[in-house]
PDB file of N, CA and C in Angstrom:
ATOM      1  N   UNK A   1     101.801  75.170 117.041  1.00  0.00           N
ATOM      2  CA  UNK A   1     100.549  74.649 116.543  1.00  0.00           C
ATOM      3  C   UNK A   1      99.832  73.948 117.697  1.00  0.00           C
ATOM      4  N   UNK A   2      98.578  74.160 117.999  1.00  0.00           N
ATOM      5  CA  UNK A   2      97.731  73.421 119.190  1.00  0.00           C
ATOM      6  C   UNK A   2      97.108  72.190 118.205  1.00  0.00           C
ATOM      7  N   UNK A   3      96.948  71.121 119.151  1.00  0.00           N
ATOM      8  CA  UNK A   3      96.146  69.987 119.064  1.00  0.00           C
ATOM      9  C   UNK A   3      94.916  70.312 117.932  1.00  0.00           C
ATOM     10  N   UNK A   4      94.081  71.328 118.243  1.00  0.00           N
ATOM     11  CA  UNK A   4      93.073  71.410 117.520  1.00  0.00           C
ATOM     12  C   UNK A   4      93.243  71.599 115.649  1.00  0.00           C
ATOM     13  N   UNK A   5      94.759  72.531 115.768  1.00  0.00           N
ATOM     14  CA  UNK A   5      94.411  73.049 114.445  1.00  0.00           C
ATOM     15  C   UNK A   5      95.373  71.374 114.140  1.00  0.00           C
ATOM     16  N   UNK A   6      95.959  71.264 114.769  1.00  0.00           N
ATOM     17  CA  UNK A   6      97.017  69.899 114.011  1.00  0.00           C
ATOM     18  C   UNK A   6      95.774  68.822 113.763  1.00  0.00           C
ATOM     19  N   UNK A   7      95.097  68.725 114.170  1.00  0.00           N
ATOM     20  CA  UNK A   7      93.717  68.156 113.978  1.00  0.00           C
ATOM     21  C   UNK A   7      93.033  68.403 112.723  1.00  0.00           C
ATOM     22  N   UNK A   8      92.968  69.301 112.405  1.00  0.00           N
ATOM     23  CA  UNK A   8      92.167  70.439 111.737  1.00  0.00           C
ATOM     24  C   UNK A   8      92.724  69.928 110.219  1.00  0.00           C
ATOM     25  N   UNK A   9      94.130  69.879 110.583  1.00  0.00           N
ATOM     26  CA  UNK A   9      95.061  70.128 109.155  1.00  0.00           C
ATOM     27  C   UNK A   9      95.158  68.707 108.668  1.00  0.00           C
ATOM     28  N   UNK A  10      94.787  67.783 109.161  1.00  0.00           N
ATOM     29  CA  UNK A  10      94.539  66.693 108.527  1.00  0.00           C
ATOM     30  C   UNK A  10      95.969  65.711 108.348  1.00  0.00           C
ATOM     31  N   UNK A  11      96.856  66.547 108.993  1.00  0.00           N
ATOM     32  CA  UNK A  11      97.904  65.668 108.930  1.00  0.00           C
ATOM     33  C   UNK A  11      98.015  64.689 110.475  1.00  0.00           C
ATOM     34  N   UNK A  12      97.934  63.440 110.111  1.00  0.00           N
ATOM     35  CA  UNK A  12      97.605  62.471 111.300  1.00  0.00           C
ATOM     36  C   UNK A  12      99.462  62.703 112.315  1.00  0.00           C
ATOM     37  N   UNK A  13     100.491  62.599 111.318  1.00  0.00           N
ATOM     38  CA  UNK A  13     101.552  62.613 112.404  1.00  0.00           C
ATOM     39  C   UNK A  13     101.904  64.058 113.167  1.00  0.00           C
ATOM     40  N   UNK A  14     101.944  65.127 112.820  1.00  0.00           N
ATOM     41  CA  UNK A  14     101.914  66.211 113.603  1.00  0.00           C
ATOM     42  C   UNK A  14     100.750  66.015 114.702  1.00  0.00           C
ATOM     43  N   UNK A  15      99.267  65.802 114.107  1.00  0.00           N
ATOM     44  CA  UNK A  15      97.910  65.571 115.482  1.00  0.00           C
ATOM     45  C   UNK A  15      98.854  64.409 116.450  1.00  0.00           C
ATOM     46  N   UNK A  16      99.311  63.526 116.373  1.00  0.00           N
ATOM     47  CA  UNK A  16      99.728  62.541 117.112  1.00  0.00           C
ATOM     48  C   UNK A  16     101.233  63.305 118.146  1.00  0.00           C
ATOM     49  N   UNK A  17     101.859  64.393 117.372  1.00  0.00           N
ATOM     50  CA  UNK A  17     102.631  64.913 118.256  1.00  0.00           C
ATOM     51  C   UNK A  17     102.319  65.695 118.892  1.00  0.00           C
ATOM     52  N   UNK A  18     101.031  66.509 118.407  1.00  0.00           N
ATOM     53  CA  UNK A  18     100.448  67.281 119.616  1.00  0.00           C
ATOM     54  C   UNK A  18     100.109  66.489 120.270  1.00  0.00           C
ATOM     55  N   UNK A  19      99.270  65.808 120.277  1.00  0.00           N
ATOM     56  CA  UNK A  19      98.544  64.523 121.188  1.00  0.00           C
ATOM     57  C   UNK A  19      99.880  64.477 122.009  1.00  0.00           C
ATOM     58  N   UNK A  20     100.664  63.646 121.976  1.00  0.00           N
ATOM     59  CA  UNK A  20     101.912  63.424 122.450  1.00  0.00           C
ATOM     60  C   UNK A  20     102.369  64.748 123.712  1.00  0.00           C
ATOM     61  N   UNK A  21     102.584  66.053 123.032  1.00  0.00           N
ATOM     62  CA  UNK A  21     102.612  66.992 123.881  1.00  0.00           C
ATOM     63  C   UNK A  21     101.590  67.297 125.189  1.00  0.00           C
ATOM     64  N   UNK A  22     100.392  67.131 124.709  1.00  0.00           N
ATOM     65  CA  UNK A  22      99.267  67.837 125.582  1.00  0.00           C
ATOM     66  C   UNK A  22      99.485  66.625 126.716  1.00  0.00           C
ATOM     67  N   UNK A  23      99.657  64.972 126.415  1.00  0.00           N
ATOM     68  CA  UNK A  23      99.467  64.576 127.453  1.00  0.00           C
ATOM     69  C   UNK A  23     100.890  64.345 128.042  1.00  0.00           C
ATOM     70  N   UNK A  24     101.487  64.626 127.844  1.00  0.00           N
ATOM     71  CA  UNK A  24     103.133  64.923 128.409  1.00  0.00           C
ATOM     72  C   UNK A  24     102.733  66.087 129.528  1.00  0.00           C
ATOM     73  N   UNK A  25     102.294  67.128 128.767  1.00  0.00           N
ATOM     74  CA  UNK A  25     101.869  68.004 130.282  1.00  0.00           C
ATOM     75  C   UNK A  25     100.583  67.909 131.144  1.00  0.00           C
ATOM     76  N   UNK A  26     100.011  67.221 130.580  1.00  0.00           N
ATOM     77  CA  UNK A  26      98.824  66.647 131.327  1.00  0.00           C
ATOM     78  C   UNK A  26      99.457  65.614 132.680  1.00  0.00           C
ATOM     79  N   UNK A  27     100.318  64.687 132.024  1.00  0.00           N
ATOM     80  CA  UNK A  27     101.023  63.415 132.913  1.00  0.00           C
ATOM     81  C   UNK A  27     101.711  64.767 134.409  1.00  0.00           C
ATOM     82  N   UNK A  28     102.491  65.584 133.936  1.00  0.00           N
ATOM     83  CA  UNK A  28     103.115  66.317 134.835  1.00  0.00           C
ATOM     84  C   UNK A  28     102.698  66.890 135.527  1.00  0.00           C
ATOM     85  N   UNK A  29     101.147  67.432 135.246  1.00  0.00           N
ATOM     86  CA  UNK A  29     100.204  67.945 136.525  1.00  0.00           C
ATOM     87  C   UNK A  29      99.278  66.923 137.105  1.00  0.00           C
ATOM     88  N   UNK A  30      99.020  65.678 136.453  1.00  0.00           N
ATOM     89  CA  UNK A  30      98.131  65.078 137.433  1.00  0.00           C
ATOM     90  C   UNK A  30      98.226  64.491 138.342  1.00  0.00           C
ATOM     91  N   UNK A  31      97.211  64.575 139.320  1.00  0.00           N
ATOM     92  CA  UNK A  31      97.500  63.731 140.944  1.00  0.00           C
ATOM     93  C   UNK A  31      97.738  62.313 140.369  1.00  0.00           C
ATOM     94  N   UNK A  32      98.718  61.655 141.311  1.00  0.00           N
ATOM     95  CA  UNK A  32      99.290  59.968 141.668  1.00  0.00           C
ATOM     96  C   UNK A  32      98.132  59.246 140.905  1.00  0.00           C
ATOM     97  N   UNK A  33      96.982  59.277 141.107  1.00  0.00           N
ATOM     98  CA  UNK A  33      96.052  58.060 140.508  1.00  0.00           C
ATOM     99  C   UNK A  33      95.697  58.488 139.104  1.00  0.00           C
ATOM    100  N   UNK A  34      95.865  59.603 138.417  1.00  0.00           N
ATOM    101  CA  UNK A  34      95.592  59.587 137.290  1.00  0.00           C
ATOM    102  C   UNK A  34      96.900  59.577 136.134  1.00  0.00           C
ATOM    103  N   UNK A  35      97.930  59.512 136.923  1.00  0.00           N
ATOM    104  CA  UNK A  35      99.361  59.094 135.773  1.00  0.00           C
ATOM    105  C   UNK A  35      99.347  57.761 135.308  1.00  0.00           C
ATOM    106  N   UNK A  36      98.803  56.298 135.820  1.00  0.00           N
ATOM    107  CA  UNK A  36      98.569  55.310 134.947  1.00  0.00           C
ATOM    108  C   UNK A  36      98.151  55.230 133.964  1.00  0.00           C
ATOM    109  N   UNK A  37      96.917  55.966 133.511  1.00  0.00           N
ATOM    110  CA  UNK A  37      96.318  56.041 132.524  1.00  0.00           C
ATOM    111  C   UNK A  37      96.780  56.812 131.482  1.00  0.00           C
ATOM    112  N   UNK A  38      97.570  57.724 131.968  1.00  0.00           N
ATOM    113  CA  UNK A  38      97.911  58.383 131.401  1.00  0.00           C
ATOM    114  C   UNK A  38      99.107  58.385 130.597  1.00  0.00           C
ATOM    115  N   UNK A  39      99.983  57.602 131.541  1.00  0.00           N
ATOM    116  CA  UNK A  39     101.232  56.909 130.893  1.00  0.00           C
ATOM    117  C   UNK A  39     100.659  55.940 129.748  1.00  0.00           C
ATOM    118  N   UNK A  40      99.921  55.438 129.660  1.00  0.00           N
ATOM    119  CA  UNK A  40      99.159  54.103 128.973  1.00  0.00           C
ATOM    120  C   UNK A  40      98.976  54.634 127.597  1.00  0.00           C
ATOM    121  N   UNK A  41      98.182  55.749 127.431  1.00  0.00           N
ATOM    122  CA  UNK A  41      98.080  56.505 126.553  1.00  0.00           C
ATOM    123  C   UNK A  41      98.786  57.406 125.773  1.00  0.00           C
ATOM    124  N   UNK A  42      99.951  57.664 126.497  1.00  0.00           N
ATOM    125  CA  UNK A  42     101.083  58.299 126.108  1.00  0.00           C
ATOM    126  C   UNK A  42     101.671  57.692 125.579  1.00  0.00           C
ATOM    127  N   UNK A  43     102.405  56.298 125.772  1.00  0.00           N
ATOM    128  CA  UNK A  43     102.695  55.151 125.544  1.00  0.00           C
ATOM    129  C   UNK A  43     102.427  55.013 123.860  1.00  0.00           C
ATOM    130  N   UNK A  44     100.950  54.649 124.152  1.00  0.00           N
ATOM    131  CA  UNK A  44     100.391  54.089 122.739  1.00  0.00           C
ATOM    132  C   UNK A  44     100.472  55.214 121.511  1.00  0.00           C
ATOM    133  N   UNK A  45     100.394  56.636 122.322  1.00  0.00           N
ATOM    134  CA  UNK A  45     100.813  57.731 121.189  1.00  0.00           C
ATOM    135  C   UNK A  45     102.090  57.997 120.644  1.00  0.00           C
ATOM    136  N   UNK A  46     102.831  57.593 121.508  1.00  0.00           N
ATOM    137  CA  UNK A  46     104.525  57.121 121.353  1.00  0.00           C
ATOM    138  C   UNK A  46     104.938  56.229 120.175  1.00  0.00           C
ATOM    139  N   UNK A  47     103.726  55.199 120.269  1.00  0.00           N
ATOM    140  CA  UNK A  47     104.299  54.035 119.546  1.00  0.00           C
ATOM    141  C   UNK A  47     103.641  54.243 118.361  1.00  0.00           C
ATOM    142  N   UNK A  48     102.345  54.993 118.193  1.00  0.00           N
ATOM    143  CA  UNK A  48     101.811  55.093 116.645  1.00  0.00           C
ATOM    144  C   UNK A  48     102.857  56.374 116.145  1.00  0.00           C
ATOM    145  N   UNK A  49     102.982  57.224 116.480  1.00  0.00           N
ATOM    146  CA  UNK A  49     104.596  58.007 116.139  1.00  0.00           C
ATOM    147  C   UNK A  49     105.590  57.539 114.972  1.00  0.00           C
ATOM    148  N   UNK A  50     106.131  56.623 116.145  1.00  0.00           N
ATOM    149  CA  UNK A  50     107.174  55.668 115.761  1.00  0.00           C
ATOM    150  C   UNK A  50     107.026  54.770 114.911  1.00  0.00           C
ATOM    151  N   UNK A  51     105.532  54.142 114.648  1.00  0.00           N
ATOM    152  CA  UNK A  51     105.258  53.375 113.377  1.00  0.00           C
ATOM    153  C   UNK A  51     105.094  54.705 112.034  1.00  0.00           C
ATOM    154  N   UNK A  52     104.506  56.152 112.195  1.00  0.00           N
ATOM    155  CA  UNK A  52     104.435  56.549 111.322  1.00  0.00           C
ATOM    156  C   UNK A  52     105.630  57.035 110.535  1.00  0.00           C
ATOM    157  N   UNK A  53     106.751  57.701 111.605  1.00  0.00           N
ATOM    158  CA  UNK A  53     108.173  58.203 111.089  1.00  0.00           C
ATOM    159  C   UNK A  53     108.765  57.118 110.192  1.00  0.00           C
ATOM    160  N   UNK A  54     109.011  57.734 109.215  1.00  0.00           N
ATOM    161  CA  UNK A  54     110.239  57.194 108.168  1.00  0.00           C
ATOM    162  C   UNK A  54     111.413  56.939 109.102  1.00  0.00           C
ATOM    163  N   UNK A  55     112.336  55.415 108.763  1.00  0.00           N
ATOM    164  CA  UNK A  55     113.396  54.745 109.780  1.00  0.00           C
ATOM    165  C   UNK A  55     114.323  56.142 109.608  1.00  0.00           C
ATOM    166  N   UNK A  56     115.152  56.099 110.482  1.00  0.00           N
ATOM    167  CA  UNK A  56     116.149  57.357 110.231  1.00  0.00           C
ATOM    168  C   UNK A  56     117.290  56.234 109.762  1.00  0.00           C
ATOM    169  N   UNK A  57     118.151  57.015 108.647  1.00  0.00           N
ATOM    170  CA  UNK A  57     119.312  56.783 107.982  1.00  0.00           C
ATOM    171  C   UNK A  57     120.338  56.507 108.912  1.00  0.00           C
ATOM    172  N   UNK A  58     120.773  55.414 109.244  1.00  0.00           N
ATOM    173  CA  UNK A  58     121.680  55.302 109.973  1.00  0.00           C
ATOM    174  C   UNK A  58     122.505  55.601 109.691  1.00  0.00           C
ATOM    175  N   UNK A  59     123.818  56.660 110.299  1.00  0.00           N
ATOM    176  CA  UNK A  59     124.863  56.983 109.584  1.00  0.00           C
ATOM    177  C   UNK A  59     126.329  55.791 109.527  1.00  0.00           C
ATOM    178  N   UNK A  60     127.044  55.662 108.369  1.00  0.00           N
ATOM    179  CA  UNK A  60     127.916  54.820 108.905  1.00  0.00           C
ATOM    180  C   UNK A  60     129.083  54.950 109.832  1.00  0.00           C
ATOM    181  N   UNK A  61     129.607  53.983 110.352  1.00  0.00           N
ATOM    182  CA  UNK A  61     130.484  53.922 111.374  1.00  0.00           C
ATOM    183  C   UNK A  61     131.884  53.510 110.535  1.00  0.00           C
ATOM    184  N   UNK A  62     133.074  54.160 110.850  1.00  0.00           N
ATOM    185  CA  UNK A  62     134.420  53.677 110.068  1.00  0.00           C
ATOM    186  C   UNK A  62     134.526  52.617 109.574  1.00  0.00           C
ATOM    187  N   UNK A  63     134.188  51.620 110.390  1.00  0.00           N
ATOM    188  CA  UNK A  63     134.245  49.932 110.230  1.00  0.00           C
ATOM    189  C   UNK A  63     133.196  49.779 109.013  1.00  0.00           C
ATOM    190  N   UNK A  64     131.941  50.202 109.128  1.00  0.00           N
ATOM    191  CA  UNK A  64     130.862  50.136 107.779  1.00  0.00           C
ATOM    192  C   UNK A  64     131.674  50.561 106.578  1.00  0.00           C
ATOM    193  N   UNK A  65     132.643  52.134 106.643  1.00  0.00           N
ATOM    194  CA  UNK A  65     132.766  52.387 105.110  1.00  0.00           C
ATOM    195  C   UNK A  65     134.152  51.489 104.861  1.00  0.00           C
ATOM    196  N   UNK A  66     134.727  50.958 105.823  1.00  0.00           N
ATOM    197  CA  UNK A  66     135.922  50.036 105.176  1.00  0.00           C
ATOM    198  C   UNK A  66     135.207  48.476 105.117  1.00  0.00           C
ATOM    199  N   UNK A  67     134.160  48.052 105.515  1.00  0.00           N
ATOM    200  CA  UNK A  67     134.025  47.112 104.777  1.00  0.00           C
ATOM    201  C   UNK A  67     133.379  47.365 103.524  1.00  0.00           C
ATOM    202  N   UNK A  68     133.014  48.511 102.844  1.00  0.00           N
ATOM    203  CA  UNK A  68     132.338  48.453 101.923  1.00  0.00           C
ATOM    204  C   UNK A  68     133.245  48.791 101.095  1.00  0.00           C
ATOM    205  N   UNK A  69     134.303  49.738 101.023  1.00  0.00           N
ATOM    206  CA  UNK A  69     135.243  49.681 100.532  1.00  0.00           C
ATOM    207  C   UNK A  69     136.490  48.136  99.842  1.00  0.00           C
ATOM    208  N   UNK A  70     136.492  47.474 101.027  1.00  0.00           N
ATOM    209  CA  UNK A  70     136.638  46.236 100.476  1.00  0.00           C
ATOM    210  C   UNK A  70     135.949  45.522  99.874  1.00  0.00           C
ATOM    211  N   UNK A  71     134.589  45.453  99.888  1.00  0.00           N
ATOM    212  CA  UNK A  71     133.625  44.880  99.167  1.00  0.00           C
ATOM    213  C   UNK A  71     133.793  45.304  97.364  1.00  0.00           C
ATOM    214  N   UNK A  72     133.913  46.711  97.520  1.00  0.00           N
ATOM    215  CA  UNK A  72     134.384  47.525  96.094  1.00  0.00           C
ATOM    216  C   UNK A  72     135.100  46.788  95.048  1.00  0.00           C
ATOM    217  N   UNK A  73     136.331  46.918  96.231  1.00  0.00           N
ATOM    218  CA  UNK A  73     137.770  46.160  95.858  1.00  0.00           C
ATOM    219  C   UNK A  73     137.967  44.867  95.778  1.00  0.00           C
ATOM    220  N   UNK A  74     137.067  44.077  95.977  1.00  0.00           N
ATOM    221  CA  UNK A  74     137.047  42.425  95.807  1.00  0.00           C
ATOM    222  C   UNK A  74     136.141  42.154  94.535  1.00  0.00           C
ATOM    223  N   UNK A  75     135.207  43.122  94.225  1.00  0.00           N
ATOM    224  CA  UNK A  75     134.333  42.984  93.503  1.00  0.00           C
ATOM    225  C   UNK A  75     134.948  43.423  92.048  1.00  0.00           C
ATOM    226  N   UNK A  76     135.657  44.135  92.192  1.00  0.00           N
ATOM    227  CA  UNK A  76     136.454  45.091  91.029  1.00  0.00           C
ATOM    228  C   UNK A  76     137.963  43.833  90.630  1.00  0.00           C
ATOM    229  N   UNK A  77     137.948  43.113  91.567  1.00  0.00           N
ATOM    230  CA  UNK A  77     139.086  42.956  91.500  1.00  0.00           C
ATOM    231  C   UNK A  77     139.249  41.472  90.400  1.00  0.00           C
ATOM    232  N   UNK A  78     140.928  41.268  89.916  1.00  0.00           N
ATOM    233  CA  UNK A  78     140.465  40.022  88.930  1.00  0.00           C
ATOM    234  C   UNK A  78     141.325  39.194  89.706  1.00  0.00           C
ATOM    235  N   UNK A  79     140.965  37.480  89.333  1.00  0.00           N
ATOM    236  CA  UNK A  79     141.180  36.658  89.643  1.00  0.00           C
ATOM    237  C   UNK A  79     141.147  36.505  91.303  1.00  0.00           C
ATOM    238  N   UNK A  80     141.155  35.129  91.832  1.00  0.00           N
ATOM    239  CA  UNK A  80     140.985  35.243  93.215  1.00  0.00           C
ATOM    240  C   UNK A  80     141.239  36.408  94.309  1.00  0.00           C
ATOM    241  N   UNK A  81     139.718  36.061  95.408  1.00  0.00           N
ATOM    242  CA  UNK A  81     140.161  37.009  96.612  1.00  0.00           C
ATOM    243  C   UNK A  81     141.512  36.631  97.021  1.00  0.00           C
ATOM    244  N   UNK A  82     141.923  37.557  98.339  1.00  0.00           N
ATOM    245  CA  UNK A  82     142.664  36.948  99.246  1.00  0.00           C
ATOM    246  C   UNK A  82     142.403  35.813 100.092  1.00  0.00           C
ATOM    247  N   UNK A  83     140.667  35.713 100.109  1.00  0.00           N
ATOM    248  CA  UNK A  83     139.734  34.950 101.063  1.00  0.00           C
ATOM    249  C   UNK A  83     139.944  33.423 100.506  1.00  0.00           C
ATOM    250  N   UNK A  84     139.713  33.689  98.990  1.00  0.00           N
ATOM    251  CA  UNK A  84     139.904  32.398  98.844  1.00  0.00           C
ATOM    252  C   UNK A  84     141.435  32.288  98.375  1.00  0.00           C
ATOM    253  N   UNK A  85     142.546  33.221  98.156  1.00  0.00           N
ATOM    254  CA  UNK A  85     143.926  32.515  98.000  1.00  0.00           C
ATOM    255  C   UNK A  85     144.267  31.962  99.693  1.00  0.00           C
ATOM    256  N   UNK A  86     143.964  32.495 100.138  1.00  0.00           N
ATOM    257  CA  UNK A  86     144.329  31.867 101.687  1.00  0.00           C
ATOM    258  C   UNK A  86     144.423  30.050 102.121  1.00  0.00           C
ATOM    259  N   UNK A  87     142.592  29.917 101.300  1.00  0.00           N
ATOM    260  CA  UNK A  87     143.058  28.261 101.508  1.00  0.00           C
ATOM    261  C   UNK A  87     143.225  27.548 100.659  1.00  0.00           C
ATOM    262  N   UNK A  88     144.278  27.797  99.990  1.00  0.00           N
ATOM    263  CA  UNK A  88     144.894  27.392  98.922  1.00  0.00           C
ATOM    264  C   UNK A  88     146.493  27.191  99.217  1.00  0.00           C
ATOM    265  N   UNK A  89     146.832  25.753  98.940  1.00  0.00           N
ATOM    266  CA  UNK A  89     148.155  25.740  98.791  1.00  0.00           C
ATOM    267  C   UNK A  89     149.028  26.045  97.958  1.00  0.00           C
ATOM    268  N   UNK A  90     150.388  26.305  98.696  1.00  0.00           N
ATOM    269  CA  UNK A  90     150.992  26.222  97.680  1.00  0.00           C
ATOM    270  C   UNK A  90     152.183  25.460  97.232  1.00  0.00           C
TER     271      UNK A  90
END
């Protein structure tokens, strides 16, 4: 899809990834004095992107599903945690 029709189609985050593309290869051909600006702008198309994308689902890590698993199991569970038999005498 080119810039124009992603334009065209009215969807603002695809236009912003063309945008994104065209000056990605724009940055790679231009002479030394015109990559500031260009980075600048790239930049800012970067970052409206990133405000439009939905967060990505972080996947969990072992440690995440065993604490939630214990969470399960404390929650399910009757009479005192271990957390609180611990400071408890006896």
């Amino acid at each position: 899809m080119s810039l124009i029709s992603a334009a065209a189609s009215g969807n603002h985050l695809e236009t912003l990834e063309q945008l994104r593309d065209e000056l990605a290869s724009a940055f790679a051909e231009a002479p030394a004095i015109s990559k500031a600006p260009l980075s600048k702008q790239l930049l800012d198309v970067l970052a409206q992107i990133q405000a439009l994308k939905p967060p990505e689902k972080k996947k969990d890590t072992p440690l995440d599903e065993l604490a939630k698993r214990k969470a399960d199991r404390e929650a399910n569970a009757k009479g005192p945690t271990v957390a609180a038999r611990v400071g408890q005498r006896i």
